[in-house]
C-alpha atoms as a PDB file:
ATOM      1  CA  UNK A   1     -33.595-101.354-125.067  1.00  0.00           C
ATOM      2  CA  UNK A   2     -31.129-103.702-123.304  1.00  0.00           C
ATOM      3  CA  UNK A   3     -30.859-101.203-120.297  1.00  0.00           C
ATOM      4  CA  UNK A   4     -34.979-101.046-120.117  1.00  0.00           C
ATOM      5  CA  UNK A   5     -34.927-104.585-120.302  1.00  0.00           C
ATOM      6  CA  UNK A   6     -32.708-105.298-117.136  1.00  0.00           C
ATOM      7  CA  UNK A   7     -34.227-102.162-115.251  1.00  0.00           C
ATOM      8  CA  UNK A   8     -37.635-104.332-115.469  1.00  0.00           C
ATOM      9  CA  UNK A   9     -35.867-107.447-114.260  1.00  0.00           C
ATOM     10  CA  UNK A  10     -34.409-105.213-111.548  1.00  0.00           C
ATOM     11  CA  UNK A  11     -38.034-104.676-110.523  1.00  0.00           C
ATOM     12  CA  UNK A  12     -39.208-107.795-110.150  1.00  0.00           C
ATOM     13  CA  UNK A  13     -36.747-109.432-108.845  1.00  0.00           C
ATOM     14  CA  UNK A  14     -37.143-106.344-105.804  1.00  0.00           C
ATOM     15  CA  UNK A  15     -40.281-107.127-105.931  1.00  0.00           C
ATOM     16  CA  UNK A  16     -40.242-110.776-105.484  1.00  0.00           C
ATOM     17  CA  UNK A  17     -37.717-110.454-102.668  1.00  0.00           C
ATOM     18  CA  UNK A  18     -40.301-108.101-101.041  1.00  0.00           C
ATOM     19  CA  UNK A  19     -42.712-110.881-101.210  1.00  0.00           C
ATOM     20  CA  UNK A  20     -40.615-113.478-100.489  1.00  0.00           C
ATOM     21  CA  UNK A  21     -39.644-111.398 -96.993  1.00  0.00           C
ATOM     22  CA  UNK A  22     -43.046-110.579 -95.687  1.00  0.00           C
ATOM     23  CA  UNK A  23     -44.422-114.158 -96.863  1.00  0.00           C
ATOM     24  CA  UNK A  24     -41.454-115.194 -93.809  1.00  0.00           C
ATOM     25  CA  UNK A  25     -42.341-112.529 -91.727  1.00  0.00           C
ATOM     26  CA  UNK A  26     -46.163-114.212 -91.933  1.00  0.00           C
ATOM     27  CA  UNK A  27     -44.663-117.846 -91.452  1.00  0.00           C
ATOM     28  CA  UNK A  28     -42.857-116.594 -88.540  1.00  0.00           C
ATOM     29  CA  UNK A  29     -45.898-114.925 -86.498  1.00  0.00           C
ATOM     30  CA  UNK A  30     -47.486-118.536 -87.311  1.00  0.00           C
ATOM     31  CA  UNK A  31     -45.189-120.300 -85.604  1.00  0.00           C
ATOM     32  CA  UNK A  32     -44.836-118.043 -82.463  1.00  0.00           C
ATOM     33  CA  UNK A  33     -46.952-119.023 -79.783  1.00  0.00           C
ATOM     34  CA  UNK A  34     -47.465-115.854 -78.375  1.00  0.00           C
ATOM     35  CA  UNK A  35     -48.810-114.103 -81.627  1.00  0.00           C
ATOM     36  CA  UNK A  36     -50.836-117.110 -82.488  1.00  0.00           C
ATOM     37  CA  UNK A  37     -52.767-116.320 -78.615  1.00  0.00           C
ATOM     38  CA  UNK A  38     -52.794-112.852 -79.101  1.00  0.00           C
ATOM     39  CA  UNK A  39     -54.623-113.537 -82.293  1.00  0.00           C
ATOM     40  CA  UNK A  40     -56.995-115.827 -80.698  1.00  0.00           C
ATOM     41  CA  UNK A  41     -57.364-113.501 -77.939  1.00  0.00           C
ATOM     42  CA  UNK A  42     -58.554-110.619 -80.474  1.00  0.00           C
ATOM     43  CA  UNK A  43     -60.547-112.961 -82.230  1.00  0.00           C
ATOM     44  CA  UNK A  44     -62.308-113.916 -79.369  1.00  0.00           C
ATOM     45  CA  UNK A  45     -62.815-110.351 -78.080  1.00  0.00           C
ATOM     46  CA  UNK A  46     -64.194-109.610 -81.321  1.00  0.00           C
ATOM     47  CA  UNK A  47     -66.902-112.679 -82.077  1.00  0.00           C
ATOM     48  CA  UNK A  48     -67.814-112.222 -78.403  1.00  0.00           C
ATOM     49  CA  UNK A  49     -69.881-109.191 -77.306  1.00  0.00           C
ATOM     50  CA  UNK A  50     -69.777-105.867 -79.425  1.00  0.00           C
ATOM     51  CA  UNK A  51     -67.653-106.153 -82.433  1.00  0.00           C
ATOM     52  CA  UNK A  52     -66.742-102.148 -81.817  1.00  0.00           C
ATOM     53  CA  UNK A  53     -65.854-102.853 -78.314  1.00  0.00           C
ATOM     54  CA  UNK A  54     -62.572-104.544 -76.710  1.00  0.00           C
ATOM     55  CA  UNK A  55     -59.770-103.786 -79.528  1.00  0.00           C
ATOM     56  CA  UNK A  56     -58.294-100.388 -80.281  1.00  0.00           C
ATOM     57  CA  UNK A  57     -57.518 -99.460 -84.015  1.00  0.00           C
ATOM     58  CA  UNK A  58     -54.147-100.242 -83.926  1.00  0.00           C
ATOM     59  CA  UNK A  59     -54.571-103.365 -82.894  1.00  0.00           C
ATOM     60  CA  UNK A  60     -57.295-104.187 -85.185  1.00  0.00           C
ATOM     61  CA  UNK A  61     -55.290-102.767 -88.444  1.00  0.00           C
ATOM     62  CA  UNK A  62     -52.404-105.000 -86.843  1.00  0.00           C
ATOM     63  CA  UNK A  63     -54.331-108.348 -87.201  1.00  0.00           C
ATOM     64  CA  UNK A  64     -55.907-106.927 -90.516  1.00  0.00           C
ATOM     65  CA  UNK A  65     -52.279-106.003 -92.307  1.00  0.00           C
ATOM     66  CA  UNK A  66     -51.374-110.088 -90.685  1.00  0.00           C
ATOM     67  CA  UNK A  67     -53.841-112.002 -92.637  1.00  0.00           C
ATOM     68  CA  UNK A  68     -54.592-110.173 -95.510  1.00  0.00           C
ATOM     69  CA  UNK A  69     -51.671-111.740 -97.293  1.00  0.00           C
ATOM     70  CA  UNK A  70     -52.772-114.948 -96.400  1.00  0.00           C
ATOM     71  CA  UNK A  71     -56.152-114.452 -97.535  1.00  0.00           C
ATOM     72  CA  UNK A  72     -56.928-114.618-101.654  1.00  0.00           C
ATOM     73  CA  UNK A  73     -58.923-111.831-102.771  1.00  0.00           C
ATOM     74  CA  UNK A  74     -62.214-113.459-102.929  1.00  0.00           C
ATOM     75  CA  UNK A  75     -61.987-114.850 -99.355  1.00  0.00           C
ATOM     76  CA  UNK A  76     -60.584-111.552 -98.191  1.00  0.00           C
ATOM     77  CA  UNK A  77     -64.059-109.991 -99.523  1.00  0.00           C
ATOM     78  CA  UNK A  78     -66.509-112.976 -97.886  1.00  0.00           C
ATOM     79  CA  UNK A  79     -64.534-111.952 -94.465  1.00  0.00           C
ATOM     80  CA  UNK A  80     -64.803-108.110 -94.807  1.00  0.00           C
ATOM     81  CA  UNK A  81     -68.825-108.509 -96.212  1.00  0.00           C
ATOM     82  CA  UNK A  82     -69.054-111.288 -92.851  1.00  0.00           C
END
């Protein structure tokens, strides 16, 4: 039982450290100018004109995988129904 036990804490704790790593990684691509305008720049290509036009997939799964950890679930779901 004891081993089951500390295999579970094993777990979380990789799995907090996981968090704790990408929520930096986010914090990081705040703070650096030139992500923050390429963001802007994709935003603006996108609100602006055809939404299926001026991005390529990459790019667009890019800026999706960058704010969907900032985003709870409910205002994740407003955005993608938006």
């Amino acid at each position: 039982m004891s081993e089951e036990r500390e295999a579970r804490r094993a777990e979380r704790a990789e799995r907090q450290a996981e968090r704790t790593q990408r929520r930096s990684a986010r914090q990081a691509l705040r703070e650096d100018p030139k992500a923050r305008q390429q963001a802007e720049q994709f935003v603006n290509r996108y609100t602006s004109g055809n939404p299926a036009e001026g991005y390529d997939l990459h790019e667009a799964a890019s800026m999706f995988d960058r704010v969907r950890g900032d985003l709870t679930p409910e205002e994740m779901r407003q955005a993608l129904q938006a």
